[in-house]
Protein backbone atom coordinates (compact mmCIF):
# COMPACT_ATOMS: atom_id res chain seq x y z
CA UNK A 1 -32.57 -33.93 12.91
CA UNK A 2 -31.87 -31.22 10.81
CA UNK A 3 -33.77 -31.76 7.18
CA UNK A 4 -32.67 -29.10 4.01
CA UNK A 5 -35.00 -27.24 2.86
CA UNK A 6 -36.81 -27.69 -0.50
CA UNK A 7 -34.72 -26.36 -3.69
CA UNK A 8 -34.84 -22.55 -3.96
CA UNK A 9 -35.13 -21.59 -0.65
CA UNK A 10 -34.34 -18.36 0.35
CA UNK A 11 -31.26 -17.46 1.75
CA UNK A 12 -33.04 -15.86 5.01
CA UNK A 13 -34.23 -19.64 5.51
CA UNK A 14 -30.42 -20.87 4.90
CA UNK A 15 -29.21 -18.66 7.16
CA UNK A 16 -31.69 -20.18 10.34
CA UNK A 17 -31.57 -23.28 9.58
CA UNK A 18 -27.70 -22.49 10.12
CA UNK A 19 -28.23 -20.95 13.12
CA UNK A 20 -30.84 -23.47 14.74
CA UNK A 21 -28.07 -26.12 13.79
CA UNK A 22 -25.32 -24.31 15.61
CA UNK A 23 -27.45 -23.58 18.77
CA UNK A 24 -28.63 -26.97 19.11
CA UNK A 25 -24.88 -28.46 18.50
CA UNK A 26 -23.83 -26.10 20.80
CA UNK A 27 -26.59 -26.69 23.97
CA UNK A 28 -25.56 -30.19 23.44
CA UNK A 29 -22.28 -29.91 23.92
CA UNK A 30 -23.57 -27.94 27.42
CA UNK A 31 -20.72 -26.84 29.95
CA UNK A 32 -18.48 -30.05 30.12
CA UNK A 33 -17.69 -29.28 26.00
CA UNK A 34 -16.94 -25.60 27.20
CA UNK A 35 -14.38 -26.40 29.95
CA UNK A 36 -12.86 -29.38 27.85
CA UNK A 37 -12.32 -27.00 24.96
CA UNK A 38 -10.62 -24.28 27.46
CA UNK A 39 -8.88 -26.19 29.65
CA UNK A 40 -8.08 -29.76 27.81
CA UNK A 41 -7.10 -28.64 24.65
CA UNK A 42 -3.91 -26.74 23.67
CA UNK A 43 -4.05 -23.88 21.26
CA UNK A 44 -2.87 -25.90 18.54
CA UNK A 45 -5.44 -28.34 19.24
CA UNK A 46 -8.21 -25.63 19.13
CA UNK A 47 -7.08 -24.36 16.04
CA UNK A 48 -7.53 -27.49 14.12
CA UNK A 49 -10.86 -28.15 16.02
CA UNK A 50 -12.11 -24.79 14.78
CA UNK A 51 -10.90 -25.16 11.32
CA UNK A 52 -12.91 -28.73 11.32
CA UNK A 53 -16.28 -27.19 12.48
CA UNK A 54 -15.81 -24.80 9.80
CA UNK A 55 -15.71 -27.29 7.49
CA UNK A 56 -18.32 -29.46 8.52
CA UNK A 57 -21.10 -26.52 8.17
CA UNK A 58 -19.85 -26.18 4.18
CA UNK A 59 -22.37 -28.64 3.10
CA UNK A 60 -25.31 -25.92 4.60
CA UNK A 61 -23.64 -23.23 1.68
CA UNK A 62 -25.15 -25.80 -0.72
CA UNK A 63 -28.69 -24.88 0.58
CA UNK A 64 -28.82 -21.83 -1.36
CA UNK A 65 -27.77 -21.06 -5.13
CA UNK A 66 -23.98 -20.42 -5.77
CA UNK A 67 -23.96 -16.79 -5.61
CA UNK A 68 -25.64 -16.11 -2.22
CA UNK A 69 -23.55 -18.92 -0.89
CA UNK A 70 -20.62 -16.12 -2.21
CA UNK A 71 -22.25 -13.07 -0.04
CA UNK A 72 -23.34 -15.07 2.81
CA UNK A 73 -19.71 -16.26 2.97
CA UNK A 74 -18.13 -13.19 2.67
CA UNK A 75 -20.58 -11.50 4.67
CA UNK A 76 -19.43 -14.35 7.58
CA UNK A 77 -15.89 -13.63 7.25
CA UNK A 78 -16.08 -10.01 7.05
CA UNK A 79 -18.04 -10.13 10.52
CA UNK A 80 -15.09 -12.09 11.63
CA UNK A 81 -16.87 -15.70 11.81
CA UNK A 82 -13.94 -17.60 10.79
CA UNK A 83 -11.75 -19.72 12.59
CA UNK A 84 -8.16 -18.03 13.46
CA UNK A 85 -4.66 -19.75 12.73
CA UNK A 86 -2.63 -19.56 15.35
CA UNK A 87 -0.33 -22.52 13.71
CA UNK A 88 2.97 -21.63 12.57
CA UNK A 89 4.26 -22.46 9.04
CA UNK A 90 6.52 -25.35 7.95
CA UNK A 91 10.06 -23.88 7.06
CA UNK A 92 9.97 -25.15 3.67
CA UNK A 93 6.77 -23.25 3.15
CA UNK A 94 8.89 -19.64 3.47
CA UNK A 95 9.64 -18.08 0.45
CA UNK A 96 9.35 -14.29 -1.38
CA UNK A 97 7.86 -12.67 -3.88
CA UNK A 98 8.48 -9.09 -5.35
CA UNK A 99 11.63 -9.18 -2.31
CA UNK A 100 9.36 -9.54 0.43
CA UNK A 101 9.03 -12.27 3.18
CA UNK A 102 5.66 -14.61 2.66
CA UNK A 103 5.56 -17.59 5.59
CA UNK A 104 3.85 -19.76 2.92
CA UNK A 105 3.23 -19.13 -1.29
CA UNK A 106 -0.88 -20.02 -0.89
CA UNK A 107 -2.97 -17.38 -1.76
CA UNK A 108 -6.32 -16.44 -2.13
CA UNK A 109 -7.26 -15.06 -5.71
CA UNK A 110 -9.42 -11.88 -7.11
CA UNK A 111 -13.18 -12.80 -7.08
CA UNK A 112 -13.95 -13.99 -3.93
CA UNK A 113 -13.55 -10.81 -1.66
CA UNK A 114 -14.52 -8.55 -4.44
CA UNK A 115 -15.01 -5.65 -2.40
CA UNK A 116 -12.50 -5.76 0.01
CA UNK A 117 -14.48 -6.50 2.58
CA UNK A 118 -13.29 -9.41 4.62
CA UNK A 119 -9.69 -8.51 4.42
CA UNK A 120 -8.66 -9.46 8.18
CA UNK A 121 -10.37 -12.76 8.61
CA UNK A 122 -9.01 -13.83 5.38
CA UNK A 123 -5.04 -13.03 6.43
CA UNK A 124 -6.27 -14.90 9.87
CA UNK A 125 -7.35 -18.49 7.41
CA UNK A 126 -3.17 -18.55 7.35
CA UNK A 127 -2.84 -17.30 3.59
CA UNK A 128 0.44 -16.00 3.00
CA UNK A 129 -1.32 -13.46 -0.04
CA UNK A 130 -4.84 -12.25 -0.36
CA UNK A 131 -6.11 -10.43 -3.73
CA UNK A 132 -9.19 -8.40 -3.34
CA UNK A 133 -11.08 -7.18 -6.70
CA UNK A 134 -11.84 -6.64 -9.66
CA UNK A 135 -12.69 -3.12 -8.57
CA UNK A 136 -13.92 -1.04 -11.44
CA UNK A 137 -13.68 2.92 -11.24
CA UNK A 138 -17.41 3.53 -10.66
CA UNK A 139 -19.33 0.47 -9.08
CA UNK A 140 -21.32 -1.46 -11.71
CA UNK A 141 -23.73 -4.08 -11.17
CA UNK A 142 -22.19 -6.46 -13.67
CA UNK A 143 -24.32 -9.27 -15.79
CA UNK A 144 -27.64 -9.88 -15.12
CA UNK A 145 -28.45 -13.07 -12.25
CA UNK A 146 -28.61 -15.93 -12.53
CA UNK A 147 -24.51 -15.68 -13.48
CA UNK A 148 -22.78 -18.53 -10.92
CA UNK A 149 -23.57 -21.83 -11.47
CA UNK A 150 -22.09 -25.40 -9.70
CA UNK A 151 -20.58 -28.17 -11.43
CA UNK A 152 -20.61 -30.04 -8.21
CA UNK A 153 -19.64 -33.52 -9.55
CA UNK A 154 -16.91 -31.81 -11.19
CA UNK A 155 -15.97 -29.00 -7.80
CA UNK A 156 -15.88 -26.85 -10.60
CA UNK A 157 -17.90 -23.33 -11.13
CA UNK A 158 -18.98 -21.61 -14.60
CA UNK A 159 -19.11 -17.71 -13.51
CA UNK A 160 -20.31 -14.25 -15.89
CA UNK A 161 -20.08 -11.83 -13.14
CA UNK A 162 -18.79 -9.31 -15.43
CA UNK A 163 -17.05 -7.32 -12.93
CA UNK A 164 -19.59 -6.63 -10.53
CA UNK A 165 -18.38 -3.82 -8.35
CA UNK A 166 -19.01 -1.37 -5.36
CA UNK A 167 -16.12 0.73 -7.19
CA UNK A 168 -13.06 2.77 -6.11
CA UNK A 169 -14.07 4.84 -3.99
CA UNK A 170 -16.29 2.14 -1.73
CA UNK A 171 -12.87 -0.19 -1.46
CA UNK A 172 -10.60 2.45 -0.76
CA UNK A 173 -12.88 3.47 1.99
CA UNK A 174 -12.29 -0.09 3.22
CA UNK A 175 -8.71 -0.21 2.53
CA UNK A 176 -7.59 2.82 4.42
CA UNK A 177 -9.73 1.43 7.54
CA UNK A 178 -7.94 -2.15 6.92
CA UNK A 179 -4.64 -0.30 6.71
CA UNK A 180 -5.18 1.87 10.10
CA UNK A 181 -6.73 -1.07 12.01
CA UNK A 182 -3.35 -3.02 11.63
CA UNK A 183 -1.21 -0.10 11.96
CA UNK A 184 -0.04 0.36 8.70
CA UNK A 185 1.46 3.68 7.54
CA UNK A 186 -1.44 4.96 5.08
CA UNK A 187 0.20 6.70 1.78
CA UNK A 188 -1.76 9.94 1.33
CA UNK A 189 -1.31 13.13 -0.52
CA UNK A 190 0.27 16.07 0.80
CA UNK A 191 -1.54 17.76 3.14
CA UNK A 192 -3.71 14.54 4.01
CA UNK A 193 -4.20 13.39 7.52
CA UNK A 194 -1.06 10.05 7.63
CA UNK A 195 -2.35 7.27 9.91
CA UNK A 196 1.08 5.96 11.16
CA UNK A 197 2.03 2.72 13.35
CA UNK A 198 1.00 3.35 17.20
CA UNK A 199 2.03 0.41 18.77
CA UNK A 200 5.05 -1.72 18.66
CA UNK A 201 3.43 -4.47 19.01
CA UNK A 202 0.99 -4.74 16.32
CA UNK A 203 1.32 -6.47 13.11
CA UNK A 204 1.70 -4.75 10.24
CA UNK A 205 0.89 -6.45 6.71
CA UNK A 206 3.81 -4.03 5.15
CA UNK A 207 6.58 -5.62 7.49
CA UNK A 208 4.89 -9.26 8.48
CA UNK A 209 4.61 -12.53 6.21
CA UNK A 210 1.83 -11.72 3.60
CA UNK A 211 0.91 -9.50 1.38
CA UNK A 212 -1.92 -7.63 0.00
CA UNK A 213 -3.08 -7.09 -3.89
CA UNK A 214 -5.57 -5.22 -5.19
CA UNK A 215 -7.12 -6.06 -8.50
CA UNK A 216 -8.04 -3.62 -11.16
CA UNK A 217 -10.99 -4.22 -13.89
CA UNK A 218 -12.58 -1.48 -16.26
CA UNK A 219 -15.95 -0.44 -16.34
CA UNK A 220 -18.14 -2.50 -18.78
CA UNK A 221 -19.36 1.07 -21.00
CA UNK A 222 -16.24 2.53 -20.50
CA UNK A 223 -14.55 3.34 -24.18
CA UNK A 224 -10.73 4.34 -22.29
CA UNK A 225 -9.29 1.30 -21.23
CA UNK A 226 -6.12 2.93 -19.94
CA UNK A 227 -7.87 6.23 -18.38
CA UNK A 228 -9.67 2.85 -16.19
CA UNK A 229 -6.43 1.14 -15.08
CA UNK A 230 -4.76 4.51 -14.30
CA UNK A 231 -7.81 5.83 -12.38
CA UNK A 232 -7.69 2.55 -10.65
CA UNK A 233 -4.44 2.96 -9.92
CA UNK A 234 -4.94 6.65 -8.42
CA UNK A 235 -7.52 5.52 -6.19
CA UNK A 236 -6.31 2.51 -4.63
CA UNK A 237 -2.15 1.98 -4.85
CA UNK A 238 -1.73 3.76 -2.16
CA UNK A 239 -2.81 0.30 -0.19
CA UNK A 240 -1.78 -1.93 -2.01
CA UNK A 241 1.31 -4.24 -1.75
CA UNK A 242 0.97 -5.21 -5.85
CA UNK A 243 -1.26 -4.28 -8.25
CA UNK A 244 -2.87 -6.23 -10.41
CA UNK A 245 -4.23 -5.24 -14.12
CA UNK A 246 -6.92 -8.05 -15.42
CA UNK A 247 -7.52 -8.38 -19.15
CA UNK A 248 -8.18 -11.48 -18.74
CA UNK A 249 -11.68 -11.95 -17.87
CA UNK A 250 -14.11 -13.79 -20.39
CA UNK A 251 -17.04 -11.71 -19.05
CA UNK A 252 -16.57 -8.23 -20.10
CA UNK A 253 -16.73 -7.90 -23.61
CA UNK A 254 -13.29 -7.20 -25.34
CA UNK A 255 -11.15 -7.19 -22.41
CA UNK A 256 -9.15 -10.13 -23.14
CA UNK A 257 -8.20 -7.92 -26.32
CA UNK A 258 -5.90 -5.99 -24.29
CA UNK A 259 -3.74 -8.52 -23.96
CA UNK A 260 -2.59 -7.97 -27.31
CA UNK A 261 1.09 -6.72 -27.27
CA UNK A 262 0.45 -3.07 -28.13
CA UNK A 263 -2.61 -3.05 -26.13
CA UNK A 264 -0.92 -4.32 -22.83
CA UNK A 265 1.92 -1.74 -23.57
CA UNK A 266 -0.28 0.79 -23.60
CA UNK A 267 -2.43 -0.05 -20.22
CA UNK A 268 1.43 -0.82 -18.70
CA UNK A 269 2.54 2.16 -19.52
CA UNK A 270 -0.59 4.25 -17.98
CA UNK A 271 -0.63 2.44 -14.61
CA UNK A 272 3.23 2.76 -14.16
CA UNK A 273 3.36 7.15 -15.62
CA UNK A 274 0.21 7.02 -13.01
CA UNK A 275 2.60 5.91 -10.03
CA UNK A 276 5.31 8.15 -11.00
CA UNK A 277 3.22 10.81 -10.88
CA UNK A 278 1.54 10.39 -7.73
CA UNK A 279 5.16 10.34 -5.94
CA UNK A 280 6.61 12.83 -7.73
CA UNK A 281 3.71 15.47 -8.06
CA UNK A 282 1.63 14.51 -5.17
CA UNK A 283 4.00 13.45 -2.74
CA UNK A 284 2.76 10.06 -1.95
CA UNK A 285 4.57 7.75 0.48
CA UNK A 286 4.09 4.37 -0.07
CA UNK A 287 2.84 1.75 2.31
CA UNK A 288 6.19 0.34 1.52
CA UNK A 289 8.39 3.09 1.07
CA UNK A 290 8.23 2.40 -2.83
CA UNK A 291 5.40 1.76 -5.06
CA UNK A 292 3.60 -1.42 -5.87
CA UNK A 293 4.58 -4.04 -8.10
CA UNK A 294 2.42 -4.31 -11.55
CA UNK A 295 1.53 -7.20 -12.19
CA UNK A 296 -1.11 -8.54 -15.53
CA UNK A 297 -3.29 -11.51 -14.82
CA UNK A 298 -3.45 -13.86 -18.13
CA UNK A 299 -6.19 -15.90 -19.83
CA UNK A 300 -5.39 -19.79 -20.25
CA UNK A 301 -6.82 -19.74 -23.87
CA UNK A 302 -3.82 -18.55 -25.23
CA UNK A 303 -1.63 -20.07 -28.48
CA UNK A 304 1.95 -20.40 -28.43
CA UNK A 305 2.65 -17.50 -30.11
CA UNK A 306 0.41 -15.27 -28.38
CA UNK A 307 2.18 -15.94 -25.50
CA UNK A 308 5.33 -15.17 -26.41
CA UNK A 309 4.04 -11.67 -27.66
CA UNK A 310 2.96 -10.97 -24.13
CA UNK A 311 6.25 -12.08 -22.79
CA UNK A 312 7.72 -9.97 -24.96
CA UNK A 313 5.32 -7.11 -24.09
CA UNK A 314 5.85 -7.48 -20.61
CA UNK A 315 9.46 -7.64 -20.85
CA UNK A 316 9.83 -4.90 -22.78
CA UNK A 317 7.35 -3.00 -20.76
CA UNK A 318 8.92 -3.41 -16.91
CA UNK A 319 5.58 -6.05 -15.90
CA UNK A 320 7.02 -6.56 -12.36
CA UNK A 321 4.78 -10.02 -12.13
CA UNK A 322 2.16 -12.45 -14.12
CA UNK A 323 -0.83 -14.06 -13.48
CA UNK A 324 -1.53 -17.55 -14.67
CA UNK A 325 -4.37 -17.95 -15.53
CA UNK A 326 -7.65 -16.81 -15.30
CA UNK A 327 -10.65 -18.82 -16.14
CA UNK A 328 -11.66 -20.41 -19.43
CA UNK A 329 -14.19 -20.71 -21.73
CA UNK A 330 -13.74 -23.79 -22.70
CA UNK A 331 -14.93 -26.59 -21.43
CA UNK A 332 -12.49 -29.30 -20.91
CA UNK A 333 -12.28 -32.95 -18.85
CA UNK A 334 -15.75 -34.26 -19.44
CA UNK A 335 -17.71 -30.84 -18.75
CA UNK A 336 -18.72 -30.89 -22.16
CA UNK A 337 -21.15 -33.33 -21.33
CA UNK A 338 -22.54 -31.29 -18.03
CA UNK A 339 -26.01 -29.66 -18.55
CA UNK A 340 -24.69 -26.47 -17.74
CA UNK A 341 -21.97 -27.04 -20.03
CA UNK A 342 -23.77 -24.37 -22.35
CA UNK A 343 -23.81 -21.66 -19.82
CA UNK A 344 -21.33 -18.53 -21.02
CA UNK A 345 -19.05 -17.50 -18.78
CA UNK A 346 -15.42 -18.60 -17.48
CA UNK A 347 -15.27 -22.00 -16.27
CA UNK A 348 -13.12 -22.81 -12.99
CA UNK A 349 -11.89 -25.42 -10.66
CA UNK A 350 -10.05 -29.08 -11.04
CA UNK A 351 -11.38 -29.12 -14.73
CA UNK A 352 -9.26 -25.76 -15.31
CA UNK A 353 -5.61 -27.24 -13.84
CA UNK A 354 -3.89 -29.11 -16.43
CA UNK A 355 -4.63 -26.28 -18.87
CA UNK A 356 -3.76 -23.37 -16.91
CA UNK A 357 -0.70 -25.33 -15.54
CA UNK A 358 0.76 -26.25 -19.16
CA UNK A 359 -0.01 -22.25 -19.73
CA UNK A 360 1.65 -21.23 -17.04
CA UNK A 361 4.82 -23.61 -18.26
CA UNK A 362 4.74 -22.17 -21.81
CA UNK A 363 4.66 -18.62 -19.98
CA UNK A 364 7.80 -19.27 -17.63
CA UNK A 365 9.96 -21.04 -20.77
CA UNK A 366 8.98 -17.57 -22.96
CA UNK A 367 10.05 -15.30 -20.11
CA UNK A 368 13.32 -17.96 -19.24
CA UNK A 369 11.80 -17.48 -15.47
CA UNK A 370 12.61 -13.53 -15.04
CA UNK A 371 9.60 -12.57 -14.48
CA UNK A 372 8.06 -14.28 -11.13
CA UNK A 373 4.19 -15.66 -11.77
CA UNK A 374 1.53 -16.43 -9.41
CA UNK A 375 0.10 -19.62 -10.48
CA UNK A 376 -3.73 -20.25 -10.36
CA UNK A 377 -6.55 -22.51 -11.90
CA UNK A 378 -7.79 -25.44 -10.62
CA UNK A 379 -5.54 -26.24 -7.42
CA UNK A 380 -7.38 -27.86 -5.02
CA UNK A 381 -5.02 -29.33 -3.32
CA UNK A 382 -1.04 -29.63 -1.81
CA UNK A 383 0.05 -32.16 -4.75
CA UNK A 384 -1.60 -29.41 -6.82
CA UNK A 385 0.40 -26.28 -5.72
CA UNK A 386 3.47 -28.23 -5.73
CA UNK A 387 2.83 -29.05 -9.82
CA UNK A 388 2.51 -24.75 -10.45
CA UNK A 389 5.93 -24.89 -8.45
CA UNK A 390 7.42 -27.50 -10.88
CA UNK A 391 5.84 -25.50 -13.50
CA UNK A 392 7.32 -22.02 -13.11
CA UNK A 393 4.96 -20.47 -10.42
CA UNK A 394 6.57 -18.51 -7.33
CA UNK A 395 3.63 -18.57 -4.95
CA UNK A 396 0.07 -19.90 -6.01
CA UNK A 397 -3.58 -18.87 -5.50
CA UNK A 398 -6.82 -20.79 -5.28
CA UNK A 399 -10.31 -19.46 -5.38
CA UNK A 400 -12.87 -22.22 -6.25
CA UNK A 401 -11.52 -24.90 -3.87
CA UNK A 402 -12.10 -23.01 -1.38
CA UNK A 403 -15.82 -22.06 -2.40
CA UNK A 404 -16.16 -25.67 -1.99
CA UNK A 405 -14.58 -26.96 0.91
CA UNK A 406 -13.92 -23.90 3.10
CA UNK A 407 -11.02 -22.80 5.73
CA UNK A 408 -10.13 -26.35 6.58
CA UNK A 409 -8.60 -26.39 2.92
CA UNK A 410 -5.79 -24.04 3.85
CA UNK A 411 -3.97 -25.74 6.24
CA UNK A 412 -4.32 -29.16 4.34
CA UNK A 413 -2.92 -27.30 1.58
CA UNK A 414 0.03 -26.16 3.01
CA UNK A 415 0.71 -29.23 5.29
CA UNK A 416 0.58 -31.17 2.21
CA UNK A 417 2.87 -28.83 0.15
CA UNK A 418 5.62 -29.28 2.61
CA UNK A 419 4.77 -32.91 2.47
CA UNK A 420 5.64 -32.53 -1.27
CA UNK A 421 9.09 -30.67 -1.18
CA UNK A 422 10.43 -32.56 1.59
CA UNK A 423 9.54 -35.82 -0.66
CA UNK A 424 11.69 -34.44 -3.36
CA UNK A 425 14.73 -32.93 -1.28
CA UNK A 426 13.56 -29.44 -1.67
CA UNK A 427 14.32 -26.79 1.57
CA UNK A 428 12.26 -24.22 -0.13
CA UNK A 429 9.29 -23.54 -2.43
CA UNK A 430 12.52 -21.29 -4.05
CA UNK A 431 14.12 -24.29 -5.00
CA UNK A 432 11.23 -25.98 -6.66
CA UNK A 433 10.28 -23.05 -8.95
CA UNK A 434 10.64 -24.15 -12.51
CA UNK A 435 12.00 -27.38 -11.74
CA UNK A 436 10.33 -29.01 -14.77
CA UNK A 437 11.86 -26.80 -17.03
CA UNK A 438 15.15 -26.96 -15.29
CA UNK A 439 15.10 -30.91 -15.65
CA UNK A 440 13.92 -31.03 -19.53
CA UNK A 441 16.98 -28.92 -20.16
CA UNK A 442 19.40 -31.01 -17.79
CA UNK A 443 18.13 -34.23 -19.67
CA UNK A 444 15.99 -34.97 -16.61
CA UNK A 445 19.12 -34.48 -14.20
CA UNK A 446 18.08 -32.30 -11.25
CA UNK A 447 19.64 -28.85 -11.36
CA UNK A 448 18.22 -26.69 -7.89
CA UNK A 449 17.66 -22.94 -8.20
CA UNK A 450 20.41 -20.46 -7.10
């Protein structure tokens, strides 16, 4: 019988007593479990078997503290240990965002694939988006460990990374070679070697149903905000299907005061001049023919009237997308009470939804829903990511659920999503987008999207 080992261990030790557990499950299942799995089962069948063992070995992440659970899970997926969905979506699942095709609005959100490492197997869990980042310019080693800690009682996580980063030139490295592996035109320069499509039948990201963003963070010394963002943007639009600028983080010290209207005007305006200028001076071509969608990710600590400033900001400014919302630093639902409760850093997970969803609403009534908004904080489950719908979100990300339960969360996510817009006569996540606020003004009389 397998026993865990004592608190601390290391995670060499977490890591064999995974493997001893997986070789002796596997020798018992001997030959007969081989040929049943091949020749029994249908492919649908060993999809959903695969997702379950997946989920079954979470409970060995636990072994080791928070943060080498992180690497060692990332490290797993970017070796390709992950199971594969071969599933398709439910039709009421298809929707777009920034006029592309996405077979399903659940994403995966910055922080977890930091590096862009694990890029493929990620896209192969069945999310419809993946965000890799915050990359800073120059790699940093952000706060000092320890800097993750579990709320388990609570599936929640207090984190003060601080932007921890390989930097710009490390991801784009990994980028291009995502990029060329699944026969994506690379944008380059002129004069730069283009890696073009090669055979008809691969998939490309740029033309199939998901999409790929790339979060941008500054360096923690750096005293140019904007020179960050646009240097970000230099290095690594040229992969990206949107691009994300985070002032929202609690750990770097006086980012969230870019979110101030002339602030976030000002890094706006650098990212987008940036983009011009690499297409008209440097003759990019885009992965998508045009360039990336900008898009600012949002705190939830934010008053009324702040909020409507940054609407107004990113009105005014031509913010092709929002964010909402990052993690917070307060401490909400009975974590006050938690002994880690004291711990700085941003606090996410179940704990974080109400807040970032009544955020989010306040953010969709102050843009009157012109602006589409990725919705994240907290959803851990279907019921979840159908209440960002109601609440103004197009699509939705998660980030700590998963860090909890695994892949096996994906497709109980999206099965019970449908489950939730075919409950309420909905054909379309389109349809449910800001159908709170649509109600409130009707009187509570259901008015559909058009």
């Amino acid at each position: 019988r397998f026993r865990p080992p004592s608190a601390g261990v290391s995670l060499r030790a977490a890591m064999t007593a995974l493997i001893r557990r997986a070789a002796g499950t596997l020798a018992a299942a001997g030959g007969a479990g081989l040929v049943y799995w091949s020749v029994a089962l249908d492919d649908t069948q060993r999809t959903a078997l695969s997702f379950e063992a997946f989920s079954r070995a979470m409970p060995l992440a636990r072994l080791v503290d928070a943060e080498s659970a992180h690497r060692l899970a990332v490290a797993a997926l970017a070796a390709r240990v992950a199971p594969k969905e071969t599933r398709l979506d439910a039709p009421e699942l298809s929707t777009t965002l920034f006029g592309r095709h996405l077979s399903n609005p659940l994403g995966l959100a910055a922080g977890f694939d930091k590096g862009a490492e694990a890029i493929p197997a990620l896209f192969g869990l069945g999310f419809g988006l993946v965000e890799v980042g915050s990359i800073t310019p120059k790699p940093q080693d952000g706060n000092p460990k320890p800097r993750v800690f579990r709320l388990t009682e609570h599936r929640a996580i207090i984190n003060r990374y601080g932007f921890n980063s390989d930097g710009c030139a490390a991801a784009a490295r990994r980028l291009a070679t995502f990029r060329a592996e699944n026969s994506l035109a690379t944008a380059t320069t002129a004069g730069a070697t283009t890696t073009t499509t090669t055979s008809s039948s691969s998939t490309s990201t740029s033309t199939s149903s998901s999409l790929l963003g790339v979060n941008l963070g500054k360096n923690k010394l750096s005293t140019d905000s904007a020179a960050d963002y646009a240097a970000g943007t230099e290095a690594l639009a040229f992969f990206a299907d949107y691009l994300v600028i985070n002032v929202s983080s609690p750990n770097t010290p006086g980012l969230r005061g870019l979110q101030e209207s002339a602030e976030l005007t000002k890094l706006v305006r650098a990212v987008k001049d940036t983009l011009r200028t690499l297409e008209k001076d440097r003759g990019v071509q885009w992965v998508n023919g045009c360039p990336p969608p900008v898009v600012v990710k949002l705190a939830p600590d934010l008053n009324g009237e702040e909020i409507r400033n940054i609407a107004r900001a990113a009105m005014r400014s031509g913010v092709d997308g929002l964010i909402v919302s990052n993690t917070t630093v307060s401490r909400p639902g009975g974590i006050a009470d938690h002994e880690r409760a004291s711990e700085a850093g941003g606090l996410s997970g179940p704990p974080l939804m109400d807040l970032s969803t009544q955020t989010l609403r306040e953010v969709y009534r102050a843009t009157g829903g012109k602006i589409p908004i990725i919705g994240v904080g907290g959803v851990s489950s279907g019921r979840d990511a159908y209440r960002k719908i109601r609440a103004g979100a197009s699509v939705v990300q998660l980030y700590t659920a998963f860090a909890y339960e695994g892949p096996a969360l994906v497709p109980a996510i999206k099965e019970e999503l449908a489950a939730c817009l075919r409950s309420d006569g909905y054909e379309s996540v389109a349809d449910a987008v800001g159908a709170d606020y649509r109600e409130k003004k009707s009187g509570g009389r259901r008015r559909r999207s058009t």
